[in-house]
Protein backbone atom coordinates (compact mmCIF):
# COMPACT_ATOMS: atom_id res chain seq x y z
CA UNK A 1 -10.62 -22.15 -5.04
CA UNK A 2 -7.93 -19.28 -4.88
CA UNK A 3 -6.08 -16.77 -7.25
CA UNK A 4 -2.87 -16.27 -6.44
CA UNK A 5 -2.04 -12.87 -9.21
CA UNK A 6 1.49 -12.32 -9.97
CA UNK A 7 2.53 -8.79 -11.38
CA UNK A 8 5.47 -8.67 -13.89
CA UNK A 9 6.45 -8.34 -17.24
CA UNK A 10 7.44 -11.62 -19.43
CA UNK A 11 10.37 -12.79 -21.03
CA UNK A 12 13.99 -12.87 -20.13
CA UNK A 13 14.76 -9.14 -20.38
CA UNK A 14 12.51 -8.55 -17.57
CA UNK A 15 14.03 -11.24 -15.44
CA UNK A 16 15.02 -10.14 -11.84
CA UNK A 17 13.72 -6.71 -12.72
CA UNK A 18 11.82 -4.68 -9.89
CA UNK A 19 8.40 -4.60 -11.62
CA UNK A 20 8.85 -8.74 -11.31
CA UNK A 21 9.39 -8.89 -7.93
CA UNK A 22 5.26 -10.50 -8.42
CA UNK A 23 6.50 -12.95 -10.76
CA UNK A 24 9.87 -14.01 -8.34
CA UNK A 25 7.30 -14.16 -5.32
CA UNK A 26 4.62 -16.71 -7.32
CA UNK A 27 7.76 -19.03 -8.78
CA UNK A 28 8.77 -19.42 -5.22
CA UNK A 29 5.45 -20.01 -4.24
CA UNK A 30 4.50 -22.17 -6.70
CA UNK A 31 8.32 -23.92 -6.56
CA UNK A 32 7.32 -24.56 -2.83
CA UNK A 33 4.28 -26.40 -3.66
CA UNK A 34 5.15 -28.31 -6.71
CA UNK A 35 3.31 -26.12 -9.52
CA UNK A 36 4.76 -25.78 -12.89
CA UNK A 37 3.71 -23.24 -14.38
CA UNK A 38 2.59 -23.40 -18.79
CA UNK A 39 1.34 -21.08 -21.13
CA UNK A 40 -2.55 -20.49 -21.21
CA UNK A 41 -3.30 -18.04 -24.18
CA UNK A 42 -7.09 -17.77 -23.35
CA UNK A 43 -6.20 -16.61 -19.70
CA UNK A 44 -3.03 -14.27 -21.36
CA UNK A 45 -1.32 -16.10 -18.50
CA UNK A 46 1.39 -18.73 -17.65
CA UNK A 47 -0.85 -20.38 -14.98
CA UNK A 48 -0.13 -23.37 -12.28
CA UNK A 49 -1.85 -25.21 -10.31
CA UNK A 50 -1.91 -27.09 -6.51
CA UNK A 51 -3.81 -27.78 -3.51
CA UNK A 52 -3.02 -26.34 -0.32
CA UNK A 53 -5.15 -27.18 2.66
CA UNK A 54 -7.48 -29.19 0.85
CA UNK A 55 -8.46 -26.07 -1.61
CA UNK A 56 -7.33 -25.43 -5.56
CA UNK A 57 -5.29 -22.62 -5.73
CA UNK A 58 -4.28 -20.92 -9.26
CA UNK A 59 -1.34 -19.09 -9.43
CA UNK A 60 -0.78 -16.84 -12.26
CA UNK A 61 1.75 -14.84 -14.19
CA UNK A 62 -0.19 -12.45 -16.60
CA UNK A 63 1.78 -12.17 -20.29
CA UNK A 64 -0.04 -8.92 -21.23
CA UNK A 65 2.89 -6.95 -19.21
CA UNK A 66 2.53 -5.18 -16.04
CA UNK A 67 0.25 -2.14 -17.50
CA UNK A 68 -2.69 -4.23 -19.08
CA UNK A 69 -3.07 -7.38 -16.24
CA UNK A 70 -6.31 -6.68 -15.64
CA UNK A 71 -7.41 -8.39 -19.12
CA UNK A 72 -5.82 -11.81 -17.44
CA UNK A 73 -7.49 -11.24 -14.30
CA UNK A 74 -11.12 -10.84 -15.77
CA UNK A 75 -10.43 -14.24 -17.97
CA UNK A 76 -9.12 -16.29 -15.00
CA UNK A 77 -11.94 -14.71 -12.45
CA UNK A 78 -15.10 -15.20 -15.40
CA UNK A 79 -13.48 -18.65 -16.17
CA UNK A 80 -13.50 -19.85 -12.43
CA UNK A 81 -16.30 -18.28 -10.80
CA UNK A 82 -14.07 -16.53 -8.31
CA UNK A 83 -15.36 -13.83 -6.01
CA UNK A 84 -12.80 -11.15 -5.27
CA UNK A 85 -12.30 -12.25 -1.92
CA UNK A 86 -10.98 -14.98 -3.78
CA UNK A 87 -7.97 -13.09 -5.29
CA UNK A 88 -4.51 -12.32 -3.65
CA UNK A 89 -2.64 -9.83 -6.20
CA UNK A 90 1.22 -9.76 -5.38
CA UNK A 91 3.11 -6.61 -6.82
CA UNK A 92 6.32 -4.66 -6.75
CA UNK A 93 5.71 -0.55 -5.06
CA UNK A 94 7.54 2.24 -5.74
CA UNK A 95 6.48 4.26 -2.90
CA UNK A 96 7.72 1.13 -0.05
CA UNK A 97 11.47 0.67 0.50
CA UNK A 98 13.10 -2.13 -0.38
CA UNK A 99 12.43 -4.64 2.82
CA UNK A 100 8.67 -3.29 3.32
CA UNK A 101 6.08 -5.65 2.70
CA UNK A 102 2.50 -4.57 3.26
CA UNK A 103 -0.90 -6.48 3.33
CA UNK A 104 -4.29 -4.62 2.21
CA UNK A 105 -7.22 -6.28 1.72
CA UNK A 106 -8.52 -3.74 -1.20
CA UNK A 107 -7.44 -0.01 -1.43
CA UNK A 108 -6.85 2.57 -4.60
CA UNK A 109 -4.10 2.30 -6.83
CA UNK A 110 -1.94 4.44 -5.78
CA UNK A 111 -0.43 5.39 -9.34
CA UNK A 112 0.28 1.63 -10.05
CA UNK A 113 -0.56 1.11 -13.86
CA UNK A 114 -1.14 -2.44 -13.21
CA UNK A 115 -3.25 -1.74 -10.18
CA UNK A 116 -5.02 0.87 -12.24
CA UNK A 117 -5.72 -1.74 -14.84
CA UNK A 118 -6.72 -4.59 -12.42
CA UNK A 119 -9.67 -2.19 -10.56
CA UNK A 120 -10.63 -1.43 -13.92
CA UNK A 121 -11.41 -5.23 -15.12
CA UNK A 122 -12.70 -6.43 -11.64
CA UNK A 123 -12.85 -3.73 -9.16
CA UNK A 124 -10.44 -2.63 -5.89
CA UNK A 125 -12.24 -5.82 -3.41
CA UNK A 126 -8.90 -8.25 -3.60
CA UNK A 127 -6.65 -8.66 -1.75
CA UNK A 128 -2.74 -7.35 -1.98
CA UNK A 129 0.82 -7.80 -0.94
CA UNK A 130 2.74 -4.82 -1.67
CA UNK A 131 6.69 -5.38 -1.74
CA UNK A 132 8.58 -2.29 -1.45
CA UNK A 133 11.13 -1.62 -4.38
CA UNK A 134 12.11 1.85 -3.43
CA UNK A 135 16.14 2.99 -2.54
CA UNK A 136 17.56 5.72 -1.74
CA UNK A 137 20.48 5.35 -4.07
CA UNK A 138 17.81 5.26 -7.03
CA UNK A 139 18.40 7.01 -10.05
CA UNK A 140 16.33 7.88 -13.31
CA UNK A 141 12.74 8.21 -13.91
CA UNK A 142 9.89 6.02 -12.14
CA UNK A 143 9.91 3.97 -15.52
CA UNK A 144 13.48 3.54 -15.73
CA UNK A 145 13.71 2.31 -12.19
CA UNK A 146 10.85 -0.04 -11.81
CA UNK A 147 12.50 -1.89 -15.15
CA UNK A 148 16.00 -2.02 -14.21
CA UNK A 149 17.50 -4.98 -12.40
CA UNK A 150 17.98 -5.33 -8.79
CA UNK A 151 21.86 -5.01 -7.15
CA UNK A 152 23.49 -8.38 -6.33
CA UNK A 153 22.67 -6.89 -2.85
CA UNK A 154 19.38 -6.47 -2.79
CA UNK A 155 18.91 -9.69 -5.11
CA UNK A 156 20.37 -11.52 -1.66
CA UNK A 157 18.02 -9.82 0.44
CA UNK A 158 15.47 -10.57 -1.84
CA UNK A 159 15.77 -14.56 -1.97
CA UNK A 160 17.10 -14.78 1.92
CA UNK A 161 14.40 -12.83 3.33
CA UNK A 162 12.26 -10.90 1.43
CA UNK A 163 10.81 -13.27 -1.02
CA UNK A 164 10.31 -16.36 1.74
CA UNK A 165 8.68 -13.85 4.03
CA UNK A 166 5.83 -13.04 1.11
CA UNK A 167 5.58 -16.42 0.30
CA UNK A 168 4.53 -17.60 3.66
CA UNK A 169 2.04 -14.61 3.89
CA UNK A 170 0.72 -16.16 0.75
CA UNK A 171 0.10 -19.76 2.27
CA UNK A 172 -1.77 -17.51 5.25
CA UNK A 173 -3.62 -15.88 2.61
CA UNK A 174 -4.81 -19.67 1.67
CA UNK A 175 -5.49 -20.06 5.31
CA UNK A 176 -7.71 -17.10 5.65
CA UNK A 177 -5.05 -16.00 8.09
CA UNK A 178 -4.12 -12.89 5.84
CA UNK A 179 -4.43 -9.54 7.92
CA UNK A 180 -3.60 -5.90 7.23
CA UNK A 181 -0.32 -4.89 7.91
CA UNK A 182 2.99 -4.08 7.67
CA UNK A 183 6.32 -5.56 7.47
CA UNK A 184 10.10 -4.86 7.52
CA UNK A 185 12.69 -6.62 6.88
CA UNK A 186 16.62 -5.41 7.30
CA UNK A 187 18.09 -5.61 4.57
């Protein structure tokens, strides 16, 4: 069985935001594979399920927002049994431009609260898909930027290219075909 972690915020105000690019790469994913996702309270997560390659996957979409998902993370892993090797966490980064997509199999946080809160619950040993956010053009603080909504722009890059590429490196993450790397896509 696998954990597929989405990082964003819920509810529609946070819709096609940057800190839910997580949440638009696990609908896609889960879209892909016929999952629907509902509301599970004791896992503080809308949660689907499928099977891919003969193995239960989970995918997840924490409701505790971004800053606190490691309280969803410790009730889906405890519930389960999962080992962190287990665990693919998919997340928006500030420091990655838009079109950057990089694989880690654990690492620090970096400054991401969510990240921060996640190695807090159940440790830095999952894997991660980083999906850059960053522009040049940006302006306002960190906060500001990470909850404002993409251009219509970089909302086409995102569903042409950006989003389909991290969705397939999810299904290789289901594989055990996952490797650390980098990515970049032209926007």
């Amino acid at each position: 069985m696998k954990l597929i972690l989405a990082l964003g915020n819920p509810g529609a105000e946070y819709a096609e935001t940057r800190h839910n690019t997580g949440f638009m790469v696990a609908d896609s994913f889960a879209y892909s594979h016929g999952a629907r996702f509902s509301e599970k309270p004791k896992f503080f997560a809308y949660v689907g399920e499928c099977v891919v390659a003969d193995e239960k996957v989970i995918i997840a979409k924490p409701t505790t927002f971004y800053n606190q998902v490691g309280r969803s993370a410790r009730a889906l892993i405890d519930f389960y049994k999962l080992a962190p090797e287990d665990v693919l966490v998919i997340h928006d980064d500030l420091a990655l431009p838009l079109g950057t997509i990089r694989v880690r199999s654990k690492g620090s946080d970096a400054g991401n609260n969510g990240i921060k809160s996640l190695n807090i619950h159940i440790g830095p040993q999952y894997a991660r898909l980083r999906i850059g956010i960053h522009v040049d053009e940006r302006t306002g603080n960190d906060a500001d930027f990470v909850l404002s909504r993409f251009t219509s722009n970089e909302i086409h890059t995102l569903k042409e290219s950006i989003i389909p590429t991290a969705t397939q490196l999810t299904a290789n993450f289901l594989e055990d075909k996952l490797e650390d790397t980098s990515y970049t896509i032209k926007p």
